[in-house]
Protein backbone atom coordinates (compact mmCIF):
# COMPACT_ATOMS: atom_id res chain seq x y z
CA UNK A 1 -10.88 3.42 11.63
CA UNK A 2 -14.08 2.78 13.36
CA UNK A 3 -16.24 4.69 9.74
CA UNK A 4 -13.69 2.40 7.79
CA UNK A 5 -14.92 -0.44 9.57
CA UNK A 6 -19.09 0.16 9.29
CA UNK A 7 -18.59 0.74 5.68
CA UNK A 8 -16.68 -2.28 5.60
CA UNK A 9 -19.24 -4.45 6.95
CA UNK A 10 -22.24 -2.39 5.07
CA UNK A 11 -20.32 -2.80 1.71
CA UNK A 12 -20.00 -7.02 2.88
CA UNK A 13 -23.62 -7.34 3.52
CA UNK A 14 -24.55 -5.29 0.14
CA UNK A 15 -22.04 -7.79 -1.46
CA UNK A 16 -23.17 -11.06 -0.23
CA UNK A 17 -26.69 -10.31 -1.01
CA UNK A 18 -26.73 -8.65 -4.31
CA UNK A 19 -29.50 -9.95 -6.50
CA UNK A 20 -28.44 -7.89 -9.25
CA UNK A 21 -25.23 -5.35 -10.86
CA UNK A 22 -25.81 -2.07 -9.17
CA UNK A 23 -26.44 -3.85 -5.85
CA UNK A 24 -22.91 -5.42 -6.45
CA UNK A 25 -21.43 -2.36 -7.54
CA UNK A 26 -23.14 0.30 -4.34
CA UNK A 27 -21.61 -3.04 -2.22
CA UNK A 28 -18.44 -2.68 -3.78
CA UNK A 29 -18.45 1.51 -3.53
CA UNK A 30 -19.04 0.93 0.22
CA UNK A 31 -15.88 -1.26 0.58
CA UNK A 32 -14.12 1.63 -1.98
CA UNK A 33 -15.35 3.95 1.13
CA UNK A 34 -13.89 1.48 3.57
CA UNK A 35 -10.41 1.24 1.99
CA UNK A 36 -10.07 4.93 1.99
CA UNK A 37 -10.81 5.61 5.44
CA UNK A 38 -8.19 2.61 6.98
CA UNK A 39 -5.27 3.94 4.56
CA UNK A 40 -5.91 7.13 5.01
CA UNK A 41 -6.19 6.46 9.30
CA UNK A 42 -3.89 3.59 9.79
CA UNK A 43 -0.61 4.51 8.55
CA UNK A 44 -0.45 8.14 10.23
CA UNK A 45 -1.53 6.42 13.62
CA UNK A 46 1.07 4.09 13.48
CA UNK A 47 3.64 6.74 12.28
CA UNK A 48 2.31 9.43 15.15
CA UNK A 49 2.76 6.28 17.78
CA UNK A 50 5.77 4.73 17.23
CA UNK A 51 9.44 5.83 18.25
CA UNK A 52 11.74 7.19 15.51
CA UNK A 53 14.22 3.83 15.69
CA UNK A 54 11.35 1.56 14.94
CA UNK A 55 9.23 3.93 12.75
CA UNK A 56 9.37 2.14 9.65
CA UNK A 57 9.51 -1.38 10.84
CA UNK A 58 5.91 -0.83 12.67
CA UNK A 59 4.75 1.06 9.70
CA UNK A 60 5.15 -1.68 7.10
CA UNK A 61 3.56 -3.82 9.44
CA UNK A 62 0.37 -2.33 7.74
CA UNK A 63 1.75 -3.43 4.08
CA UNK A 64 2.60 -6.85 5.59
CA UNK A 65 -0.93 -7.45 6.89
CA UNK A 66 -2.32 -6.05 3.28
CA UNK A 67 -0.38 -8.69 1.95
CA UNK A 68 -1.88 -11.35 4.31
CA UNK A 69 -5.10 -10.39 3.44
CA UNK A 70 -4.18 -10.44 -0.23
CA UNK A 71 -2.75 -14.56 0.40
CA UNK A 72 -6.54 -15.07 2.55
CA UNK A 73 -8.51 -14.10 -0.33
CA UNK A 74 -6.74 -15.79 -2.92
CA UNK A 75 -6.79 -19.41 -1.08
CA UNK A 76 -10.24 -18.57 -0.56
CA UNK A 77 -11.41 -17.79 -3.95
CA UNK A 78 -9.44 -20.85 -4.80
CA UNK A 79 -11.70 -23.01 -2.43
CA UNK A 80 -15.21 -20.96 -3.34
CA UNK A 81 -14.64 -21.44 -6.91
CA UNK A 82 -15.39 -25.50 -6.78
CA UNK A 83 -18.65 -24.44 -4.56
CA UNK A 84 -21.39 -24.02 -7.36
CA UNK A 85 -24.30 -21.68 -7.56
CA UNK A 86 -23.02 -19.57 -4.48
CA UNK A 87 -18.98 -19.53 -3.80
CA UNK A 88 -18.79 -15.85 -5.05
CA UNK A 89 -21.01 -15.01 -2.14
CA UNK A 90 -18.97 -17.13 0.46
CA UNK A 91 -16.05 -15.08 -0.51
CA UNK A 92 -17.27 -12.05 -0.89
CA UNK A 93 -19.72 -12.32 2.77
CA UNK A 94 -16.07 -13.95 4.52
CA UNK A 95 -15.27 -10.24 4.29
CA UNK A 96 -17.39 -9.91 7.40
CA UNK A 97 -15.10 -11.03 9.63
CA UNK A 98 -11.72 -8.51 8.88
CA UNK A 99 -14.31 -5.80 8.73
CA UNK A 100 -15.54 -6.65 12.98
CA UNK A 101 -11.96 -7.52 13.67
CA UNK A 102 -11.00 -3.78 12.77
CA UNK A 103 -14.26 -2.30 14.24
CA UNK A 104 -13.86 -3.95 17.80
CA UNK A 105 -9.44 -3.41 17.62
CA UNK A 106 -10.14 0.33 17.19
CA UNK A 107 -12.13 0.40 20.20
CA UNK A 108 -9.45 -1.04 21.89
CA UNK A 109 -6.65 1.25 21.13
CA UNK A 110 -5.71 4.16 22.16
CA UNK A 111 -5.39 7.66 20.35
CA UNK A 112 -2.29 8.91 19.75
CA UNK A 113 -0.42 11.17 21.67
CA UNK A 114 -0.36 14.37 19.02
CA UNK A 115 -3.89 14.01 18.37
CA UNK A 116 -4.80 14.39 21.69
CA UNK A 117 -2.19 17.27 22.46
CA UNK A 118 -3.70 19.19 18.99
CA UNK A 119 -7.27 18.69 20.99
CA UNK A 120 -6.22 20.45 23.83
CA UNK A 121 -6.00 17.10 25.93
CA UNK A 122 -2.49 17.44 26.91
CA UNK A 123 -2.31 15.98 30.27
CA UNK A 124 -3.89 12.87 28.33
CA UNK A 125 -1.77 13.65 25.51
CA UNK A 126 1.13 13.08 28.20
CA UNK A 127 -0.31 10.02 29.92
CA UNK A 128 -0.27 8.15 26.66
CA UNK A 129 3.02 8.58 25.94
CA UNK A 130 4.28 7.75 29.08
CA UNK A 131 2.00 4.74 28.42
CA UNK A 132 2.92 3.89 24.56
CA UNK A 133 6.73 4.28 25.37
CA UNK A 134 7.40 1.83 29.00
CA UNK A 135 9.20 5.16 30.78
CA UNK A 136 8.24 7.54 32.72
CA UNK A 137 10.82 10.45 31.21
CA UNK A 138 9.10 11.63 28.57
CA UNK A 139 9.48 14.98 28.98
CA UNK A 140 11.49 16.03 25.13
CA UNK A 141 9.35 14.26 23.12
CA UNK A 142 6.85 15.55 24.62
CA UNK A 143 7.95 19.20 24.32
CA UNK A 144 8.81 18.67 20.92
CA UNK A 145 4.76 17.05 20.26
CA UNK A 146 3.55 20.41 22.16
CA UNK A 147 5.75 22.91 20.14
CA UNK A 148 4.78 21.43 16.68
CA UNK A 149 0.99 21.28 17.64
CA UNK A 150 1.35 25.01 18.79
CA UNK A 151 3.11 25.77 15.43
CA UNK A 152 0.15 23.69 13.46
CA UNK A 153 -2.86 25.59 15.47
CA UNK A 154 -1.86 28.57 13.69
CA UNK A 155 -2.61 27.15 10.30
CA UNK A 156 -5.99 27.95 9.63
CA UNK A 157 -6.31 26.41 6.22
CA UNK A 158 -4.04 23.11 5.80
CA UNK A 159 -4.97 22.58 2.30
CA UNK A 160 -4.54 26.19 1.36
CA UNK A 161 -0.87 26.10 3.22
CA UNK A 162 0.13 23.08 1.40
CA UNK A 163 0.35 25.03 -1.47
CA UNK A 164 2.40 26.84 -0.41
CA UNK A 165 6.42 26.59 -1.70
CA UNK A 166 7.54 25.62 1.67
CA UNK A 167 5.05 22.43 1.20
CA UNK A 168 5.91 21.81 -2.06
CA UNK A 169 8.74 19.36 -2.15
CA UNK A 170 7.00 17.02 1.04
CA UNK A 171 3.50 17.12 -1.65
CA UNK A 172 5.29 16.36 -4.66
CA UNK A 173 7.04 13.34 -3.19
CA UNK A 174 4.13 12.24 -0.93
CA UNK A 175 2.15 12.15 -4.32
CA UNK A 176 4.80 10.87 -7.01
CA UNK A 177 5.72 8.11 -4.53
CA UNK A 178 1.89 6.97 -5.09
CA UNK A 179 1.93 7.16 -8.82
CA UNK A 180 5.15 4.83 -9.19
CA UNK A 181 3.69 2.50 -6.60
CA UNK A 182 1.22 1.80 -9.10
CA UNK A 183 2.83 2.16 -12.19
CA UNK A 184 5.20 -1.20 -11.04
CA UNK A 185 2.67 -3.15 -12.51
CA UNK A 186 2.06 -4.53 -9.39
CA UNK A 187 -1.80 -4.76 -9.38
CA UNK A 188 -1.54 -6.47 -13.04
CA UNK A 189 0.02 -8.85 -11.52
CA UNK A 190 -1.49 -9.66 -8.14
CA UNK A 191 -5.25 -8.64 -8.93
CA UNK A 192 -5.00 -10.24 -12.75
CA UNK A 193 -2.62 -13.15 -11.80
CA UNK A 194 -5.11 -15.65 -13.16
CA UNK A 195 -5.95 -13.67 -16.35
CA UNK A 196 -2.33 -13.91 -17.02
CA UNK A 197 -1.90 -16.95 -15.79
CA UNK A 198 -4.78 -18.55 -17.96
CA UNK A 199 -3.12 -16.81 -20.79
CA UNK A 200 0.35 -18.42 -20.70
CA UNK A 201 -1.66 -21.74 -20.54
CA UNK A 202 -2.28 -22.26 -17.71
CA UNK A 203 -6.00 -23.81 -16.58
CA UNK A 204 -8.56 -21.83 -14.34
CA UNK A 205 -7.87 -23.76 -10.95
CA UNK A 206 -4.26 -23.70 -11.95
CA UNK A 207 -4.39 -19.90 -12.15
CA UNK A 208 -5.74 -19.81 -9.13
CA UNK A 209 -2.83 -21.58 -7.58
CA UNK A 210 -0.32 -19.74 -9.27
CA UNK A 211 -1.98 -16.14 -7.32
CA UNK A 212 -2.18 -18.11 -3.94
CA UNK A 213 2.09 -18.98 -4.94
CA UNK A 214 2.72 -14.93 -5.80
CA UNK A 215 0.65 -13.83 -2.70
CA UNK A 216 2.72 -16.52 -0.28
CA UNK A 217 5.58 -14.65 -1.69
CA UNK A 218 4.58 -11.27 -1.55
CA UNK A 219 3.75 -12.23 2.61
CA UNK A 220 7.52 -13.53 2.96
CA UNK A 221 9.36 -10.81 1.18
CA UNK A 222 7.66 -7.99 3.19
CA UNK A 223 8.94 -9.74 6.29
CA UNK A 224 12.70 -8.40 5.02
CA UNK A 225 10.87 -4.77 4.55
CA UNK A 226 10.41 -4.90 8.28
CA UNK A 227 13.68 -6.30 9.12
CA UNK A 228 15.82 -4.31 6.63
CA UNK A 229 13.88 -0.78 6.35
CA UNK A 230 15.70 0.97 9.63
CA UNK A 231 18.94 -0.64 8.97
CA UNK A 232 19.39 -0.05 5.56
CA UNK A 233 17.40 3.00 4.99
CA UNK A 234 14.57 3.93 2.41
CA UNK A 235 16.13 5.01 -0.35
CA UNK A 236 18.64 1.48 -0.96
CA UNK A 237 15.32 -0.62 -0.84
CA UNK A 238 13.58 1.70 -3.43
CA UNK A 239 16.40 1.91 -5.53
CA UNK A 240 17.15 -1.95 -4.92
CA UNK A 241 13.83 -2.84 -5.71
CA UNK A 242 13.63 -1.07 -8.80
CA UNK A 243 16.44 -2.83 -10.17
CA UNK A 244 15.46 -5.89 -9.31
CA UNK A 245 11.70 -5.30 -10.40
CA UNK A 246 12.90 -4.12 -13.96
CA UNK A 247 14.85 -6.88 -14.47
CA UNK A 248 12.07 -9.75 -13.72
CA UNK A 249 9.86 -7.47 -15.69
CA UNK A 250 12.04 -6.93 -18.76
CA UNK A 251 12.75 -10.86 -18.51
CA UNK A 252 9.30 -11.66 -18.42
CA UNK A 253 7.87 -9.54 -21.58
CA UNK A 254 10.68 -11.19 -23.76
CA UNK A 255 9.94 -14.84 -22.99
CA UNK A 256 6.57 -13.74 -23.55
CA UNK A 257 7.18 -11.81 -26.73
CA UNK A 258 8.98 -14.72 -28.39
CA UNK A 259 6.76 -17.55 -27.25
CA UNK A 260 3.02 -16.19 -26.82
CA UNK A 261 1.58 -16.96 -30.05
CA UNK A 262 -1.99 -16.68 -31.13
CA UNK A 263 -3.18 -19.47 -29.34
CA UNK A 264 -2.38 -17.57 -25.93
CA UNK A 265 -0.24 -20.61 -24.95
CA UNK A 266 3.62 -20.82 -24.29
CA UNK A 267 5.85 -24.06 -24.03
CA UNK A 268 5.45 -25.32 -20.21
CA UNK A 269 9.18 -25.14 -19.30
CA UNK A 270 9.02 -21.12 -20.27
CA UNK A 271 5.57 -20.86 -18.32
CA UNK A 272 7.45 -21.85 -15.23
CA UNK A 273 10.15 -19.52 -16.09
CA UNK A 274 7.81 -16.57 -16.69
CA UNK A 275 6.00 -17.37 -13.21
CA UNK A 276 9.37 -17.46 -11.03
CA UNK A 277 9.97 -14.07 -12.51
CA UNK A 278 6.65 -13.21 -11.59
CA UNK A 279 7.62 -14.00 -8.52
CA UNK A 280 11.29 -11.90 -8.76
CA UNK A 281 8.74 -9.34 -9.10
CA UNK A 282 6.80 -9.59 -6.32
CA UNK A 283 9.57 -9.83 -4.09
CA UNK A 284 10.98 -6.44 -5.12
CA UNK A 285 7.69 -4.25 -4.49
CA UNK A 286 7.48 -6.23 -1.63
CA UNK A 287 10.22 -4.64 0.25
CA UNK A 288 10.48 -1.88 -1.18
CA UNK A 289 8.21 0.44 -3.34
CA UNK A 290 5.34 -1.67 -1.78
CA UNK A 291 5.12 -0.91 1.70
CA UNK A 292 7.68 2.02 1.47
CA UNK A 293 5.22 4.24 -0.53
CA UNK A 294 3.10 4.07 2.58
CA UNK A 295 5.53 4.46 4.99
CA UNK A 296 7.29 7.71 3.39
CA UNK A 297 4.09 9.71 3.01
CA UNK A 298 3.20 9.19 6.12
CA UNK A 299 6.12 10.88 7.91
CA UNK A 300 7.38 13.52 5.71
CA UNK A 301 4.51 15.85 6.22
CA UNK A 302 4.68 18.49 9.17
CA UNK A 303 1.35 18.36 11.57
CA UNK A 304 -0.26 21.58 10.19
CA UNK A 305 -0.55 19.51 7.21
CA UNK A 306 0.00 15.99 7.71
CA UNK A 307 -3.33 15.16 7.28
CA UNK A 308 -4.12 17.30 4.24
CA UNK A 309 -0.76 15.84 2.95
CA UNK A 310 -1.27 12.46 3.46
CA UNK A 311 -5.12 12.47 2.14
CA UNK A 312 -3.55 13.83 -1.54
CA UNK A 313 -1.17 11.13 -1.13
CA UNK A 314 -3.67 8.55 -0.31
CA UNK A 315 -6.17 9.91 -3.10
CA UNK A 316 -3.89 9.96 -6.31
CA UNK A 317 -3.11 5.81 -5.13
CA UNK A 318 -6.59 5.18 -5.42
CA UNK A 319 -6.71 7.05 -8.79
CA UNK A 320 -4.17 5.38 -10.18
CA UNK A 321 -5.53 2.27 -8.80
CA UNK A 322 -8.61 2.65 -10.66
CA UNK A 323 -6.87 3.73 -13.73
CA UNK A 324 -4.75 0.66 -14.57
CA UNK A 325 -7.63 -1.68 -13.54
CA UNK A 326 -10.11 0.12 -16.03
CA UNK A 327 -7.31 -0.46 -18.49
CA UNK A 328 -5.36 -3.32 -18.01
CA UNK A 329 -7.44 -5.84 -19.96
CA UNK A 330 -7.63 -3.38 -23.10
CA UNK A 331 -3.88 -3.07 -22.51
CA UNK A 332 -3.14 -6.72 -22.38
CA UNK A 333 -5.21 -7.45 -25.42
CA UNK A 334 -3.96 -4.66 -27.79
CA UNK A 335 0.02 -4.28 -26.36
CA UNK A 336 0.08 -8.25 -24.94
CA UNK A 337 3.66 -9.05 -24.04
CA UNK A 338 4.40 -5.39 -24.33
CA UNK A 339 2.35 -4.24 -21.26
CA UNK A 340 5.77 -5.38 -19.11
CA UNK A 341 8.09 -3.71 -21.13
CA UNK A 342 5.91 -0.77 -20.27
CA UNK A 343 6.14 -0.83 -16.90
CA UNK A 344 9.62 -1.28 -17.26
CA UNK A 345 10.04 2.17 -18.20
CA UNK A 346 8.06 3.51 -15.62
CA UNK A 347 10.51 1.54 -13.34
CA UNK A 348 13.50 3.20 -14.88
CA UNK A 349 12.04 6.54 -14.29
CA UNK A 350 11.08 6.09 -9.97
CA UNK A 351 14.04 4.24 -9.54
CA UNK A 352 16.18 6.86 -10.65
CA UNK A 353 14.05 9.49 -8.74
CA UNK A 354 14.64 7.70 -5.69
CA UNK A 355 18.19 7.44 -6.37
CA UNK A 356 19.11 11.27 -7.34
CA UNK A 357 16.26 13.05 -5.79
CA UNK A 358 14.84 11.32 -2.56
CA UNK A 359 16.28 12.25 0.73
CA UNK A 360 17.02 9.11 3.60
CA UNK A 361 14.12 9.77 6.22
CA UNK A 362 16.03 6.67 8.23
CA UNK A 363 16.35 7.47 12.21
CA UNK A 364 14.86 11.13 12.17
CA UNK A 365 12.49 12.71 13.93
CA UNK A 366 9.16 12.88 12.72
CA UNK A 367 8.86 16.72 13.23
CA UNK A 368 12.38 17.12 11.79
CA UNK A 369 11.76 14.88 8.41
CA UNK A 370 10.02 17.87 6.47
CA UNK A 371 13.02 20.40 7.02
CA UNK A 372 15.14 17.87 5.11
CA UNK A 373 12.84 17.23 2.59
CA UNK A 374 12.55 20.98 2.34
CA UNK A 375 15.87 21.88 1.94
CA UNK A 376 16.67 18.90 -0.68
């Protein structure tokens, strides 16, 4: 957390001051550097620290404060774009401040209580636990931390063993789970909102205002994630979401198919229409296949190779990150209203995987999780 955080600020600083492109684009590998670092650090932590009952209401915590910081930037690229020559460097530098916030909060934390047991600090290891969890008896979990860390110092080779068959299933899922995160459609619509936006009609501020709308609703609906994820278990929100997702997405292409003409503009009363299912949308990943494709990775993997585990898991989101923002704008321009029918499908396919194929991780013990996903 601490690396995310100095390349974080380094990647700001390169940002704010670029006087030409490859300045602007070393700024913006920096911040690439950044965002690998926190996702790959942050949701373990959280999972490694917090008690089974309240595992996955802590853990979307991170998703909810994603989506915050989504909300913050849109309102303030709304408010930078009226400042003329320099409000791309006002929102770009305001970066600055997220990027101390995280640098001085991991100083203040403290490390979790397997990481320091799998460093041979286990007295420390102890201490914190005692600490993290209000009690003084603390004496299973604790045994149960100090058998699986004795169990992962044997592995040598983490990324050799999770290759193995017995690693299989927990890879496959950590890694598929990534893929359909992506392949909602969910960064067309919050990173492009005003490209589709300005192509329904709509004018550039007004674009702009429609994002900062989907963002305010993407912060609400992760709120029920966090209220509804250890009550009603993993797989009904996937499965839920997909449903829902589909149908706002499915909705949206064919208002869009019948009404988006050549001049890029559709009838006002079906614009509004096409953004409240926009919005449908956004609520669905939102509690669901949005912060849940964080939160499953991240505690399905045993320690030998939770880290290895959760780095593949963490690498194939950025891949497919960068893949459907190098080719969402040829997409929109050559398939149009057809680009949500093809997510659609895509939806059709994870839902039913979580459905028929994903195990409930709901309640269980962190060591325990990768047995079950084992043996379905």
């Amino acid at each position: 957390m601490q690396v995310a955080s100095l390349f974080f600020f380094n990647g700001v600083i390169l940002n704010a001051a670029a006087i030409d492109l490859p300045m602007l684009i070393i700024g913006r590998l920096f911040l690439g550097a950044g965002v690998g670092f926190g996702n790959q650090a942050v949701p373990l932590f959280i999972s490694e620290i917090a008690p089974p009952k309240y595992r996955g209401g802590l853990n979307i915590l991170f998703q909810m404060l994603i989506t915050i910081g989504i909300l913050c930037a849109n309102i303030i690229n709304y408010l930078t774009s009226k400042i003329h020559p320099n409000g791309w460097r006002i929102s770009l530098g305001g970066a600055a401040f997220p990027a101390i916030f995280l640098g001085l909060g991991s100083l203040l934390i403290v490390e979790t209580p397997t990481s320091l047991i799998e460093r041979g600090q286990n007295e420390q290891g102890k201490k914190t636990l005692i600490k993290i969890r209000g009690v003084d008896d603390v004496e299973k979990e604790y045994q149960e931390i100090l058998q699986a860390t004795q169990l992962a110092q044997q592995i040598k080779h983490p990324f050799k063993n999770l290759m193995e068959k017995s690693s299989r299933p927990q890879l496959i899922c950590g890694t598929i789970l990534q893929i359909f995160q992506q392949f909602t459609g969910i960064n067309v619509v919050m990173f492009y909102a005003p490209v589709l936006f300005q192509t329904m009609g709509f004018g550039g501020n007004a674009s702009l205002l429609s994002a900062i709308v989907t963002g305010s609703v993407n912060v609400i609906s992760t709120l029920v994630a966090i209220l509804g994820v250890d009550r009603f278990g993993r797989r009904g929100l996937l499965v839920e979401g997909a449903a829902q997702m589909f149908i706002a997405q499915c909705i949206t292409g064919g208002i869009l198919a019948v009404h988006l003409k050549s001049t890029n503009e559709i009838p006002k009363y079906y614009a509004h229409i096409v953004v409240a299912f926009i919005c449908v949308f956004v609520m669905g990943f939102a509690w669901s296949w949005g912060p849940l494709g964080w939160l499953i990775p991240s505690e399905i993997f045993p320690l030998e190779t939770r880290t290895a585990g959760f780095f593949f898991a963490v690498s194939m989101n950025m891949i497919c990150t960068f893949i459907i923002a190098q080719a969402f704008l040829t997409m929109l321009c050559h398939m149009r209203s057809g680009i949500f029918f093809f997510f659609a499908v895509w939806i059709v396919v994870m839902g039913t995987f979580a459905f028929v194929l994903l195990p409930e991780t709901k309640g269980i013990l962190k060591e325990i999780i990768p047995l079950i996903i084992f043996i379905n």
